[in-house]
C-alpha atoms as a PDB file:
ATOM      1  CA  UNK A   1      -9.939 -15.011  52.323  1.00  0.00           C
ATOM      2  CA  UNK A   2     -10.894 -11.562  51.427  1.00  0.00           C
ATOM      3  CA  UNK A   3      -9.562 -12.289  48.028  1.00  0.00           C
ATOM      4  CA  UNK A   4     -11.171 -15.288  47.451  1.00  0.00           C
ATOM      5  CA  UNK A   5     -14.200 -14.319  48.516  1.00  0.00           C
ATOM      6  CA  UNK A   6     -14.401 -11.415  45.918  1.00  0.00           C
ATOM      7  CA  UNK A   7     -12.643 -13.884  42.984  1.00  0.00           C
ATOM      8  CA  UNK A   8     -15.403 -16.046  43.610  1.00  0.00           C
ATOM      9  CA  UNK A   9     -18.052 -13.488  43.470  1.00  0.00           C
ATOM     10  CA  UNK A  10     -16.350 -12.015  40.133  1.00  0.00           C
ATOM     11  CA  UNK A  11     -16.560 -15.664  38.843  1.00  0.00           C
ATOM     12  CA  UNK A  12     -20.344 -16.343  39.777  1.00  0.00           C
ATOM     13  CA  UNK A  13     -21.660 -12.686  40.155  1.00  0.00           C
ATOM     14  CA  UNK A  14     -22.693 -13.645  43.703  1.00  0.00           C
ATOM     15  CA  UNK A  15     -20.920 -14.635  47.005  1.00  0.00           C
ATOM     16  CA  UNK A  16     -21.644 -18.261  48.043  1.00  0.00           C
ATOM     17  CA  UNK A  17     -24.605 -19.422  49.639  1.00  0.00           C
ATOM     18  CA  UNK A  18     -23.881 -21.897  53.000  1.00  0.00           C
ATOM     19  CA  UNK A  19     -24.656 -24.557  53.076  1.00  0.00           C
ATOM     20  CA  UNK A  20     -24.529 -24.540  49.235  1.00  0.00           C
ATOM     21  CA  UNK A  21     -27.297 -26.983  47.492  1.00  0.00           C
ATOM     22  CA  UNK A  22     -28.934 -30.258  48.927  1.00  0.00           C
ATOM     23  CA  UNK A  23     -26.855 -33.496  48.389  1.00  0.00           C
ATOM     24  CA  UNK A  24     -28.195 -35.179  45.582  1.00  0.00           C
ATOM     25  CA  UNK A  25     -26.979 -38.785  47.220  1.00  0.00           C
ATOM     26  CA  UNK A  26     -30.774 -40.495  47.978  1.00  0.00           C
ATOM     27  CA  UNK A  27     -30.828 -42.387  51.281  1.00  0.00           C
ATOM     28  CA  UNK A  28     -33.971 -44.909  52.047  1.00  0.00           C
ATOM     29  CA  UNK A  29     -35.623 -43.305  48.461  1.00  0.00           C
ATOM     30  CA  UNK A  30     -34.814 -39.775  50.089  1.00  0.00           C
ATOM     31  CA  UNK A  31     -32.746 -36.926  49.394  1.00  0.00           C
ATOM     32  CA  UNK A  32     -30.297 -36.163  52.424  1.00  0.00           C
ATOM     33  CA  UNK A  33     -31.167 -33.043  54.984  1.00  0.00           C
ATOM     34  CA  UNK A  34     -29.555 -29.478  53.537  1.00  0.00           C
ATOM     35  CA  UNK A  35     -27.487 -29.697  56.521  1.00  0.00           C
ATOM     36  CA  UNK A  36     -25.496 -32.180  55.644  1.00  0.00           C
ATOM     37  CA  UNK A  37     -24.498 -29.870  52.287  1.00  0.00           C
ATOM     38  CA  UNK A  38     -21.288 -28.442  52.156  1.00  0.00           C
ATOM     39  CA  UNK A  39     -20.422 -24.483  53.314  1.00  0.00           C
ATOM     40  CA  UNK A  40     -19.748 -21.762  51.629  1.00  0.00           C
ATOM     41  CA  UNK A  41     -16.012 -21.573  52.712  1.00  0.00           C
ATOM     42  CA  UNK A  42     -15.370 -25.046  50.559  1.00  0.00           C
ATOM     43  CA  UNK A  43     -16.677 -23.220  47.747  1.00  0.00           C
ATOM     44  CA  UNK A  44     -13.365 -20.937  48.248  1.00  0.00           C
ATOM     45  CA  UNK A  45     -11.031 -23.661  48.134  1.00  0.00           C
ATOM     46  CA  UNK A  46      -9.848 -22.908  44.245  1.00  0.00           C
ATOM     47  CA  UNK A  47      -9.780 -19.184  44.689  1.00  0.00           C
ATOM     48  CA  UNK A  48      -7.385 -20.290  48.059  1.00  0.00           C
ATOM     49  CA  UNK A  49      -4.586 -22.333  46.018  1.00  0.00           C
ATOM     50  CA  UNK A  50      -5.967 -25.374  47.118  1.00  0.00           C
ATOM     51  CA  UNK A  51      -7.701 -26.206  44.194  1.00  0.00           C
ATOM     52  CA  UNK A  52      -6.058 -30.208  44.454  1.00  0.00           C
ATOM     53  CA  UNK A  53      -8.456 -30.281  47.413  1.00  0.00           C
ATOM     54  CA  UNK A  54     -11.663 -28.694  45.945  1.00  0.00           C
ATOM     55  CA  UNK A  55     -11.068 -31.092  42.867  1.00  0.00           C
ATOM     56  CA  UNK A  56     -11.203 -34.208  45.117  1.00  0.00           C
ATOM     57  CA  UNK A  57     -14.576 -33.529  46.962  1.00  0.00           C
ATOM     58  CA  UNK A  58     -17.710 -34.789  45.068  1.00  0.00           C
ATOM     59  CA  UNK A  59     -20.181 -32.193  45.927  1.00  0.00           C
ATOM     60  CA  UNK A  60     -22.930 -34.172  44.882  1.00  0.00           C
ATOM     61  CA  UNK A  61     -22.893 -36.119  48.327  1.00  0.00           C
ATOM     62  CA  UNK A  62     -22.616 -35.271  51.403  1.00  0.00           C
ATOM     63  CA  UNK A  63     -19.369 -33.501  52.904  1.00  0.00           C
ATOM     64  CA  UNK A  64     -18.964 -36.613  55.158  1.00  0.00           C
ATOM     65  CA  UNK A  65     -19.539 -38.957  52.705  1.00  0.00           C
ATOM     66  CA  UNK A  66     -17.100 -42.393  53.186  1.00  0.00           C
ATOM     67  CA  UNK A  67     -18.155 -45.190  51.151  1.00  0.00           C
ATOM     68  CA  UNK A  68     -14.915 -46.595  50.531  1.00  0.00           C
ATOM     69  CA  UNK A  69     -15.852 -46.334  46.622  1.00  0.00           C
ATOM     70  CA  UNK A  70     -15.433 -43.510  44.408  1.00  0.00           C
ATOM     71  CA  UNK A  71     -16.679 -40.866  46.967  1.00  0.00           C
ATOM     72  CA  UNK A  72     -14.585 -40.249  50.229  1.00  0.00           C
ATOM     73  CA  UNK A  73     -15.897 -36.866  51.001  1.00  0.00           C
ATOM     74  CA  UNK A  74     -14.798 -37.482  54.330  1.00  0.00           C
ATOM     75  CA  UNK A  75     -10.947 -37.735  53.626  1.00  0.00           C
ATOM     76  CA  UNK A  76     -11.144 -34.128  51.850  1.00  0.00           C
ATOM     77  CA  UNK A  77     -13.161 -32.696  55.009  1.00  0.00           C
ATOM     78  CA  UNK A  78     -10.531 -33.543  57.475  1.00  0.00           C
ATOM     79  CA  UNK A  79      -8.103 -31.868  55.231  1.00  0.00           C
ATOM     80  CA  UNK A  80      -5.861 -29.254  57.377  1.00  0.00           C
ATOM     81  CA  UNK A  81      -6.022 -26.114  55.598  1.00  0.00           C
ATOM     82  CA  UNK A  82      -3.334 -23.573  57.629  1.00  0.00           C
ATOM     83  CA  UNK A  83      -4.592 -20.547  56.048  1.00  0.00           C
ATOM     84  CA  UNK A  84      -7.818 -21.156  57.884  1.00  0.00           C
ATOM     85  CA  UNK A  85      -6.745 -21.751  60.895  1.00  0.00           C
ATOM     86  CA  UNK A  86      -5.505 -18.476  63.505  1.00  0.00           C
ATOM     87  CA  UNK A  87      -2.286 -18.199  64.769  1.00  0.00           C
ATOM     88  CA  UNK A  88      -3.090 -16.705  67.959  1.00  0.00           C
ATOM     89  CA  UNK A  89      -5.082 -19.990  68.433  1.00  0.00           C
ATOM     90  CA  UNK A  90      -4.479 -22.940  70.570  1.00  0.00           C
ATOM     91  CA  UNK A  91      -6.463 -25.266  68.453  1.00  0.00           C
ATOM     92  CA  UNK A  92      -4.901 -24.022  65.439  1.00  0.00           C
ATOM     93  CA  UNK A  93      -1.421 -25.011  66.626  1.00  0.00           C
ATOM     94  CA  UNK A  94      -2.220 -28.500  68.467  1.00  0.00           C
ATOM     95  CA  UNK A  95      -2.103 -31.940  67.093  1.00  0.00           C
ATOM     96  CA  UNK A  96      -4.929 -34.504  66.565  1.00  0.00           C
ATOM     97  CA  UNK A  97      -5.675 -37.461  68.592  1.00  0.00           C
ATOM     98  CA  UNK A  98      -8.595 -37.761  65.716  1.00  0.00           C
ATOM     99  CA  UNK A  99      -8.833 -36.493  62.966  1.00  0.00           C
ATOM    100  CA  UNK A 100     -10.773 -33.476  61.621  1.00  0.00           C
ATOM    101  CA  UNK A 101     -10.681 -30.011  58.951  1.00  0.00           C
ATOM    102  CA  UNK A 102     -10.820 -27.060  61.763  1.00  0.00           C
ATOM    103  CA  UNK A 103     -11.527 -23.442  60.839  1.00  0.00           C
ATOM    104  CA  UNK A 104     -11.234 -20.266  62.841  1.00  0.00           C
ATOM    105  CA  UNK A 105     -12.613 -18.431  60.054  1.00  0.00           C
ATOM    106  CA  UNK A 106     -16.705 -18.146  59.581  1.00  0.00           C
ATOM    107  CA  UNK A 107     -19.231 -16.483  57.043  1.00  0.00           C
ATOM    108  CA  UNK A 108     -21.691 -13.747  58.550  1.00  0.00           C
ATOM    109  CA  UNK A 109     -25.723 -14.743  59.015  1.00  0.00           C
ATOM    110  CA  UNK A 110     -25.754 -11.631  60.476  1.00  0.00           C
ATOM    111  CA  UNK A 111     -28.216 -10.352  63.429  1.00  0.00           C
ATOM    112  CA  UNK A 112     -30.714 -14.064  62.752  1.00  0.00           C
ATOM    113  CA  UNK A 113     -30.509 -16.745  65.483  1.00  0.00           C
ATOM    114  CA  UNK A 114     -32.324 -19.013  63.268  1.00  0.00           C
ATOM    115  CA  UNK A 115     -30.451 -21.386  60.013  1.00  0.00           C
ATOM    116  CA  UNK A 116     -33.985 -22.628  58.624  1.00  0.00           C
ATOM    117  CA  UNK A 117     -34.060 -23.139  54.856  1.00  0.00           C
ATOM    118  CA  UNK A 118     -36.976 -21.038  54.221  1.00  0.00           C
ATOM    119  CA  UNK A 119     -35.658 -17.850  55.857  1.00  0.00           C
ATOM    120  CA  UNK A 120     -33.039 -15.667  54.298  1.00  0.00           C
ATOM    121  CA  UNK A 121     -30.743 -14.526  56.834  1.00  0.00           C
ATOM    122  CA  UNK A 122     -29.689 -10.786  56.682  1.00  0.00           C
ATOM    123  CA  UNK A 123     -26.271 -11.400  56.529  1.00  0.00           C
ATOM    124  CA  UNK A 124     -23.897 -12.405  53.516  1.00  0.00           C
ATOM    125  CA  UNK A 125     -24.745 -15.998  53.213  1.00  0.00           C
ATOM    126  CA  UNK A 126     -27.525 -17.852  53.605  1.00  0.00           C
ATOM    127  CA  UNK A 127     -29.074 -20.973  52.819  1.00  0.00           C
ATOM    128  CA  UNK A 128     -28.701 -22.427  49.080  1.00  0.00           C
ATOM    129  CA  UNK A 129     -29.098 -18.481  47.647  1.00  0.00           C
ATOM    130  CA  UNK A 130     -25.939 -16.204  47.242  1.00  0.00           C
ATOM    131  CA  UNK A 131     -25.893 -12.424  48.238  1.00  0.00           C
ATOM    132  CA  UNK A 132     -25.302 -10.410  44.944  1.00  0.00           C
ATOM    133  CA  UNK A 133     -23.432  -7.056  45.046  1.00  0.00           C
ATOM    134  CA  UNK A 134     -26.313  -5.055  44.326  1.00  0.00           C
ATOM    135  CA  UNK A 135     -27.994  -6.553  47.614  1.00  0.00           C
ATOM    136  CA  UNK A 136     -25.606  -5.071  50.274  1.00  0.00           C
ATOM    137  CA  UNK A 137     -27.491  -1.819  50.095  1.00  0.00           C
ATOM    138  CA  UNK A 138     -25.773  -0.953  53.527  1.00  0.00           C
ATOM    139  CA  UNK A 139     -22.708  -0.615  51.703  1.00  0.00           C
ATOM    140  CA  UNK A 140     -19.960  -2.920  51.224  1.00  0.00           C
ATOM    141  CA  UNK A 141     -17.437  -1.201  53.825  1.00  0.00           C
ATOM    142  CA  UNK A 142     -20.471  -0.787  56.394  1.00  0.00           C
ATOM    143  CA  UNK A 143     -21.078  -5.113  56.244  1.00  0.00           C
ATOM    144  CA  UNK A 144     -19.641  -7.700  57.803  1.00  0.00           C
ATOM    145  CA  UNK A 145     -18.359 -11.078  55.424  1.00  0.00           C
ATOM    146  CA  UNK A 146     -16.492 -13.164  58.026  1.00  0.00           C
ATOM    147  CA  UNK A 147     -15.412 -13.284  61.728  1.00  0.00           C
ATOM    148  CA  UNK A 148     -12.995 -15.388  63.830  1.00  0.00           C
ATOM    149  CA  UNK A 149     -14.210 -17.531  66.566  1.00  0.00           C
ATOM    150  CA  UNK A 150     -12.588 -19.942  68.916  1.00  0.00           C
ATOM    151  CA  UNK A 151     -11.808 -23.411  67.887  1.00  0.00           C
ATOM    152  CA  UNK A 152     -13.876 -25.689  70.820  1.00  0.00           C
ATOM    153  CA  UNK A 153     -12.682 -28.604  72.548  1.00  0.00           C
ATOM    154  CA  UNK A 154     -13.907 -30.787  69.894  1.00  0.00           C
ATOM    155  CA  UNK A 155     -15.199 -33.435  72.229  1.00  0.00           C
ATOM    156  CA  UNK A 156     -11.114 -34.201  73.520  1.00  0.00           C
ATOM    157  CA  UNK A 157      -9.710 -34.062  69.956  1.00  0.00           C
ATOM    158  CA  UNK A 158      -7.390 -31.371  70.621  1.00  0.00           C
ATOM    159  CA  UNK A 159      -3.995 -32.305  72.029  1.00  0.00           C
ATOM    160  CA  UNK A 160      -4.824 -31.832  75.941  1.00  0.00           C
ATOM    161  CA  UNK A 161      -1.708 -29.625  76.353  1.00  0.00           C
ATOM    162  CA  UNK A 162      -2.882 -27.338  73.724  1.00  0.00           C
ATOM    163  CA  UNK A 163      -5.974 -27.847  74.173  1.00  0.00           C
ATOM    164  CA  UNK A 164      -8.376 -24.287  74.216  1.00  0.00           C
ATOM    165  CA  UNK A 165     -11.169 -23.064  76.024  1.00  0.00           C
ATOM    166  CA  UNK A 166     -14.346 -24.180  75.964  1.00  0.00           C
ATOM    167  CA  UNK A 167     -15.879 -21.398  73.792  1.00  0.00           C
ATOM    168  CA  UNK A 168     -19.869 -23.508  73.037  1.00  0.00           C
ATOM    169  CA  UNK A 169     -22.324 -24.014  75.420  1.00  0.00           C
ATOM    170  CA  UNK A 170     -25.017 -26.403  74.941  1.00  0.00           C
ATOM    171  CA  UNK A 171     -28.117 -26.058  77.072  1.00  0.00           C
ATOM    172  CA  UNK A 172     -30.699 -28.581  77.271  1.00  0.00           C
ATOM    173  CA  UNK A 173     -33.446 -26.415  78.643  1.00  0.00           C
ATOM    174  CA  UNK A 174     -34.219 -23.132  77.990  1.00  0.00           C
ATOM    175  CA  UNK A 175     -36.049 -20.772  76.253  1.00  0.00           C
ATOM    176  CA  UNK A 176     -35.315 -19.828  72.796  1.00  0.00           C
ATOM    177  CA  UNK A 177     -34.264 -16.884  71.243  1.00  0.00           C
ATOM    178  CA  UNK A 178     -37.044 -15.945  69.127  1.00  0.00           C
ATOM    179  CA  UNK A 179     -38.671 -12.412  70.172  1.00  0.00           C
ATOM    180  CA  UNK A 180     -38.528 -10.736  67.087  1.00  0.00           C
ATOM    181  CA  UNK A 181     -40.121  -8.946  64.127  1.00  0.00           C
ATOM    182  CA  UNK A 182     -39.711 -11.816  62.147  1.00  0.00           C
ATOM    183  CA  UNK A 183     -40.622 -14.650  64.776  1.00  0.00           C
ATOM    184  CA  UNK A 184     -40.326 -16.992  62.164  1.00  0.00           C
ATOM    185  CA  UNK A 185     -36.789 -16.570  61.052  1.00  0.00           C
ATOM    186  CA  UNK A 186     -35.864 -15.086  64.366  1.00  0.00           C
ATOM    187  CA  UNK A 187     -33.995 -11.759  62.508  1.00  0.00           C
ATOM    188  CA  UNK A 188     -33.267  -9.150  64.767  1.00  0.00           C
ATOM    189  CA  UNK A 189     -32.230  -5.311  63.712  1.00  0.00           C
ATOM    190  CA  UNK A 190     -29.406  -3.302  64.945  1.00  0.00           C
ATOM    191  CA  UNK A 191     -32.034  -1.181  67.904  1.00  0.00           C
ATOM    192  CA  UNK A 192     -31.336  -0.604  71.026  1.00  0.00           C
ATOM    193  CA  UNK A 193     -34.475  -2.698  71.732  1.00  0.00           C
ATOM    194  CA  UNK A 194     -33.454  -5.419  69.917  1.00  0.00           C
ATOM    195  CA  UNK A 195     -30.337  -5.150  71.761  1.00  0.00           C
ATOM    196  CA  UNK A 196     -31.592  -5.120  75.227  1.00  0.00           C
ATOM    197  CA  UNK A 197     -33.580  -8.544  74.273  1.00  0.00           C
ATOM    198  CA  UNK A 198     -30.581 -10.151  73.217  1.00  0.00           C
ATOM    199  CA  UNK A 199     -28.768  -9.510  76.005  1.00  0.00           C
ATOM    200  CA  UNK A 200     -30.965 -10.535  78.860  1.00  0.00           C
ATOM    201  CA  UNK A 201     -31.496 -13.873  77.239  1.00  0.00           C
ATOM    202  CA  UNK A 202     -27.826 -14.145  76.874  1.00  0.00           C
ATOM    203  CA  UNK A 203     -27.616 -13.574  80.235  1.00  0.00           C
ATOM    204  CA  UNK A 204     -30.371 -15.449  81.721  1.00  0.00           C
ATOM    205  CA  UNK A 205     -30.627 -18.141  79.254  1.00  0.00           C
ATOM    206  CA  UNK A 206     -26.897 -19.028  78.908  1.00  0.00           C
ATOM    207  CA  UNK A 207     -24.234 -17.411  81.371  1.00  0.00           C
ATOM    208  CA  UNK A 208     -26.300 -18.322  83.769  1.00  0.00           C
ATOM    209  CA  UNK A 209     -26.442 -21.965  83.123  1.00  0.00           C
ATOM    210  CA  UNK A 210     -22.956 -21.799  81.984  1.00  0.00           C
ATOM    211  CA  UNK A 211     -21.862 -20.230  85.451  1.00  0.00           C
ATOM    212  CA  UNK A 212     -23.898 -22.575  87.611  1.00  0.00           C
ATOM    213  CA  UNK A 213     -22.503 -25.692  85.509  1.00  0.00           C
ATOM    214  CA  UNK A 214     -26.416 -26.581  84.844  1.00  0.00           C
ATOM    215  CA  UNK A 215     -27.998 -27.726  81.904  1.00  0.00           C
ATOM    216  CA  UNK A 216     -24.689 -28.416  79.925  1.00  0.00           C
ATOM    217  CA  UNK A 217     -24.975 -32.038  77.753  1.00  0.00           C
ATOM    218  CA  UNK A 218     -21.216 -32.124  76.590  1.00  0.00           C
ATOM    219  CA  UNK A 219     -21.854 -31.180  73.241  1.00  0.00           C
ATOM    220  CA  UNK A 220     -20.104 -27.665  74.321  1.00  0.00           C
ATOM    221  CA  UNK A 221     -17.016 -27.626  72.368  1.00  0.00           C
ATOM    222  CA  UNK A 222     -17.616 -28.603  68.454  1.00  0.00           C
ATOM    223  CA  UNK A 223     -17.246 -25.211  67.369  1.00  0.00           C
ATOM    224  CA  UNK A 224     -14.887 -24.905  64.073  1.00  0.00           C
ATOM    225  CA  UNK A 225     -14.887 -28.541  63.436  1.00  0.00           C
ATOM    226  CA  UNK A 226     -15.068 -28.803  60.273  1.00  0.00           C
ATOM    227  CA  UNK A 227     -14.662 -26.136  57.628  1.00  0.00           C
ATOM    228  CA  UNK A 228     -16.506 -28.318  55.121  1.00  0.00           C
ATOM    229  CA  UNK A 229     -19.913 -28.797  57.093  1.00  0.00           C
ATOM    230  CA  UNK A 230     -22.857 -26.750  56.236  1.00  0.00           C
ATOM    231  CA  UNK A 231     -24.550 -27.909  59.456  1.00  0.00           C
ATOM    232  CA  UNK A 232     -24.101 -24.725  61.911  1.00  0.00           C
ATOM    233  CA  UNK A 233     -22.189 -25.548  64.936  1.00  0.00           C
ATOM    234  CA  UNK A 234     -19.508 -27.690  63.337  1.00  0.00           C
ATOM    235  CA  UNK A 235     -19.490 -25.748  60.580  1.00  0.00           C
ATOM    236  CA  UNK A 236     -18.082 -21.982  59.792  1.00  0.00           C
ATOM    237  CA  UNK A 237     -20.721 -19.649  60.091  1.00  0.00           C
ATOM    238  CA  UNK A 238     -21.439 -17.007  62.834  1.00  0.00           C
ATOM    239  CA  UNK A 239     -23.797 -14.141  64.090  1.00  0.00           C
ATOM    240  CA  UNK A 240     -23.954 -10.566  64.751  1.00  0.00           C
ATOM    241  CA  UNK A 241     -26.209 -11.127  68.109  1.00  0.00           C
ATOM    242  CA  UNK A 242     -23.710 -10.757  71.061  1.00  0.00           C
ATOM    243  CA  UNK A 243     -20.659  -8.446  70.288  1.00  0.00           C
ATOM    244  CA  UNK A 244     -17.010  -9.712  69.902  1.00  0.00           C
ATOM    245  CA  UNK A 245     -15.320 -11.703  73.012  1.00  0.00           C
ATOM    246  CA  UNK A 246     -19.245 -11.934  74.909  1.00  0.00           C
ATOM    247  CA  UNK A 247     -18.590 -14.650  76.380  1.00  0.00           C
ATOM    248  CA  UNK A 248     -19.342 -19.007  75.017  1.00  0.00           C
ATOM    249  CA  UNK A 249     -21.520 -19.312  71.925  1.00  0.00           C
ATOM    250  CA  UNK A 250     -24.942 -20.594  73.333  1.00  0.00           C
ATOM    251  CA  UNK A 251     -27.514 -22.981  71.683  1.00  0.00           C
ATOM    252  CA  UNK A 252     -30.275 -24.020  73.358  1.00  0.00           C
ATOM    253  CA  UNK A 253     -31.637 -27.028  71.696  1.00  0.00           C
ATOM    254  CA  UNK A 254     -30.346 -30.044  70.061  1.00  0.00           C
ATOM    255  CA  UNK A 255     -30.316 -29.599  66.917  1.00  0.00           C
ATOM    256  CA  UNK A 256     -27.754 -29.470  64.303  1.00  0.00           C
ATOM    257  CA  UNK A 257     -29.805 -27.018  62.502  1.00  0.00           C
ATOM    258  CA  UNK A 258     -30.314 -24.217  64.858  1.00  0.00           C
ATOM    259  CA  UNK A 259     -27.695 -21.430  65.762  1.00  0.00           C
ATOM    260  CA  UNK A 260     -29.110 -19.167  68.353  1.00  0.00           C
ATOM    261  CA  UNK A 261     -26.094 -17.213  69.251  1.00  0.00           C
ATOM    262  CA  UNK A 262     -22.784 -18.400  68.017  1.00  0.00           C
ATOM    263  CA  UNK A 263     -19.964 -15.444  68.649  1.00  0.00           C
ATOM    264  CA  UNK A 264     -17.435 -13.580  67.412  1.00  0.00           C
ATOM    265  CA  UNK A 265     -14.472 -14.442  69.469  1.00  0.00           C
ATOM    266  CA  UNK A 266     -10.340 -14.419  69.255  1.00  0.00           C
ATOM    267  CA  UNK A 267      -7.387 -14.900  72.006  1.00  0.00           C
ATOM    268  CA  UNK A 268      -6.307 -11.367  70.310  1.00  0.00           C
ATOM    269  CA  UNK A 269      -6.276  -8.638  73.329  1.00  0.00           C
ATOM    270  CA  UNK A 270      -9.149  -6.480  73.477  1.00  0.00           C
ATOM    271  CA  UNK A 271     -11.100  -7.767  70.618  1.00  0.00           C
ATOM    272  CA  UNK A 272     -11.937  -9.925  66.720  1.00  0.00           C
ATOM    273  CA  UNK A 273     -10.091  -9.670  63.338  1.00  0.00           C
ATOM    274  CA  UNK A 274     -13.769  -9.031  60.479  1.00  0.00           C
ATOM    275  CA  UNK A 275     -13.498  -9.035  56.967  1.00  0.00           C
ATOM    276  CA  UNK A 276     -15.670  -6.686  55.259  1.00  0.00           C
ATOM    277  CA  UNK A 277     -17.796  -7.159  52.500  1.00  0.00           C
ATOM    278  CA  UNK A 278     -15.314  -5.084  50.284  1.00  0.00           C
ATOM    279  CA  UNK A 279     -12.610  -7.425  50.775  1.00  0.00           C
ATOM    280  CA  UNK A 280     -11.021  -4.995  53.869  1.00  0.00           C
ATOM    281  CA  UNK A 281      -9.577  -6.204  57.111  1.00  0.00           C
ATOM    282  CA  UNK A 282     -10.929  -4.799  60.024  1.00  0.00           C
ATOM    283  CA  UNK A 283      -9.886  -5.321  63.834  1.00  0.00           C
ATOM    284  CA  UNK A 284     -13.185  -4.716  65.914  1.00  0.00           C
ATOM    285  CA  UNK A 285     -12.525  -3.837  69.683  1.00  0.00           C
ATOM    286  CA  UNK A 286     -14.902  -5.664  71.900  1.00  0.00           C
ATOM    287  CA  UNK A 287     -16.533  -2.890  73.545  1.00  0.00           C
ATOM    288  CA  UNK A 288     -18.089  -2.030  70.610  1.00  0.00           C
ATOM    289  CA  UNK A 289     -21.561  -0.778  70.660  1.00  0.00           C
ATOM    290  CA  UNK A 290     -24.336  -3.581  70.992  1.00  0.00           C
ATOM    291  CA  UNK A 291     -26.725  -1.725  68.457  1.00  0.00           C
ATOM    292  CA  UNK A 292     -23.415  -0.758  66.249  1.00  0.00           C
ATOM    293  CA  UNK A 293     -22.148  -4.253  65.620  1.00  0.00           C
ATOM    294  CA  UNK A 294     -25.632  -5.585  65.547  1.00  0.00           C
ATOM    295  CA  UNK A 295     -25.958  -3.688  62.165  1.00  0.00           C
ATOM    296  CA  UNK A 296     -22.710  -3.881  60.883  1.00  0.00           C
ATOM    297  CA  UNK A 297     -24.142  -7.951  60.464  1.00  0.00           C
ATOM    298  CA  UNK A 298     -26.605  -6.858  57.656  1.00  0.00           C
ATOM    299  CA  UNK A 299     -25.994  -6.104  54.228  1.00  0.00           C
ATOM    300  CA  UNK A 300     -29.817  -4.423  53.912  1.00  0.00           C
ATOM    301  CA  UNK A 301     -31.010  -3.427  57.514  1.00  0.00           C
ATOM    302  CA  UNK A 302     -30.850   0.017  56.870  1.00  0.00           C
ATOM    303  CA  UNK A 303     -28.591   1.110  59.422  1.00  0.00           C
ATOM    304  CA  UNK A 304     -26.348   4.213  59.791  1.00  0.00           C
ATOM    305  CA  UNK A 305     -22.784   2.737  61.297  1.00  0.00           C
ATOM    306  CA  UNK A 306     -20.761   6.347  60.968  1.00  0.00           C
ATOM    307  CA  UNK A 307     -17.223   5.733  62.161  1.00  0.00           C
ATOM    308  CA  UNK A 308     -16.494   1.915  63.675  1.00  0.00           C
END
């Protein structure tokens, strides 16, 4: 992935946006919402010798497209792709009682708990715009590209005797997590204030209801779907909020298009398997500082990491 990543950036002098463009497909004399673009990991696809599949999507509709004509964008979603999928990973190894494109593999937003279109996140990717080299002032080997999280449940799609732990929680109720600088876009920086914030709404806001089995609408296990969907839970993107192995990704709300805290997380012992933004391999222990791994997220924050 590494590889691709940087082939794709020495093709297009940038790394891929996700979701990447608005589907051009009009519904009711409308275009269709940006979340239902494709990600930035199906931009990979030639650059990952599966160019056969790239070549088959029509990227001017939606990923989930199924007309039964000449678009079946949802045939190439559901596409099994082993070299995104984890070893060490339940999910990864279990059959389908329906069918779907999983990926353990997701691109960094960074410290932002917010996906909004008119924010750019301080990660690598955001919406419709691609980093450029010249933007990860923090320095390539100092910024985070991609993480691996958990495959969920799926909503029972998972063969139940592989089937792996619920790693999403959905809460219907709750406060948002949106004290910040940037209220708007919900960005964070890697402080030990910022820090401290993040934490006691992870705590109060979702272990808490996750504990006490309240607030939970069963929409807690979707994460790594689909590694064709730009939409955020389904789809393969992650944050910097809550270090490696915290505990189930949170989202409190019920939208597609929000994020709030989706983790960093691995069956590994001890802690996640990052790809930097110079195309290294990292293996990140998950007692890593809060503040530390906060700013290893951005590309631009500003922060000194020293050794990690």
């Amino acid at each position: 992935l590494g590889l691709a990543l940087h082939n794709y950036e020495g093709t297009y002098k940038m790394f891929p946006p996700s979701p990447v463009g608005q589907p051009t497909e009009a519904v009711g004399g409308r275009y269709l919402q940006n979340w239902l673009a494709w990600s930035g990991v199906a931009m990979l696809l030639p650059y990952m010798e599966q160019d056969n599949v790239y070549k088959r999507a029509n990227f001017n509709y939606r990923w989930d497209n199924n007309n039964g004509g000449t678009v079946n964008n949802s045939v190439v979603a559901r596409q099994r792709i082993e070299n995104l999928l984890c070893p060490s990973d339940p999910g990864g190894n279990a059959r389908y009682t329906a069918n779907m494109g999983p990926t353990s593999y997701n691109l960094s937003a960074g410290p932002c708990s917010n996906w909004s279109v008119g924010t750019r996140k301080p990660g690598l990717v955001t919406l419709h715009v691609g980093s450029r080299m010249g933007d990860i002032t923090d320095g390539t080997s100092n910024s985070i590209a991609m993480s691996e999280s958990k495959l969920g449940l799926n909503l029972g799609q998972w063969d139940p005797n592989k089937r792996p732990r619920v790693d999403w929680y959905r809460v219907v109720t709750g406060n948002r997590l949106q004290r910040s600088n940037n209220a708007a876009g919900r960005v964070w920086q890697g402080t030990q204030a910022h820090a401290t914030l993040i934490k006691q709404w992870y705590e109060s806001e979702c272990l808490a209801k996750y504990d006490s089995g309240s607030g939970w609408n069963g929409a807690s296990d979707e994460q790594g779907r689909f590694w064709a969907a730009g939409r955020v839970y389904w789809g393969p993107w992650f944050n910097t909020l809550m270090p490696p192995n915290a505990g189930p990704s949170c989202d409190v709300d019920s939208s597609v298009t929000d994020m709030d805290l989706k983790n960093a997380s691995s069956y590994h012992t001890g802690g996640v398997t990052v790809l930097l933004c110079d195309g290294s391999v990292k293996f990140v222990t998950e007692n890593i500082d809060h503040v530390l791994w906060i700013g290893a997220g951005s590309i631009n924050g500003g922060e000194t990491l020293g050794e990690w």
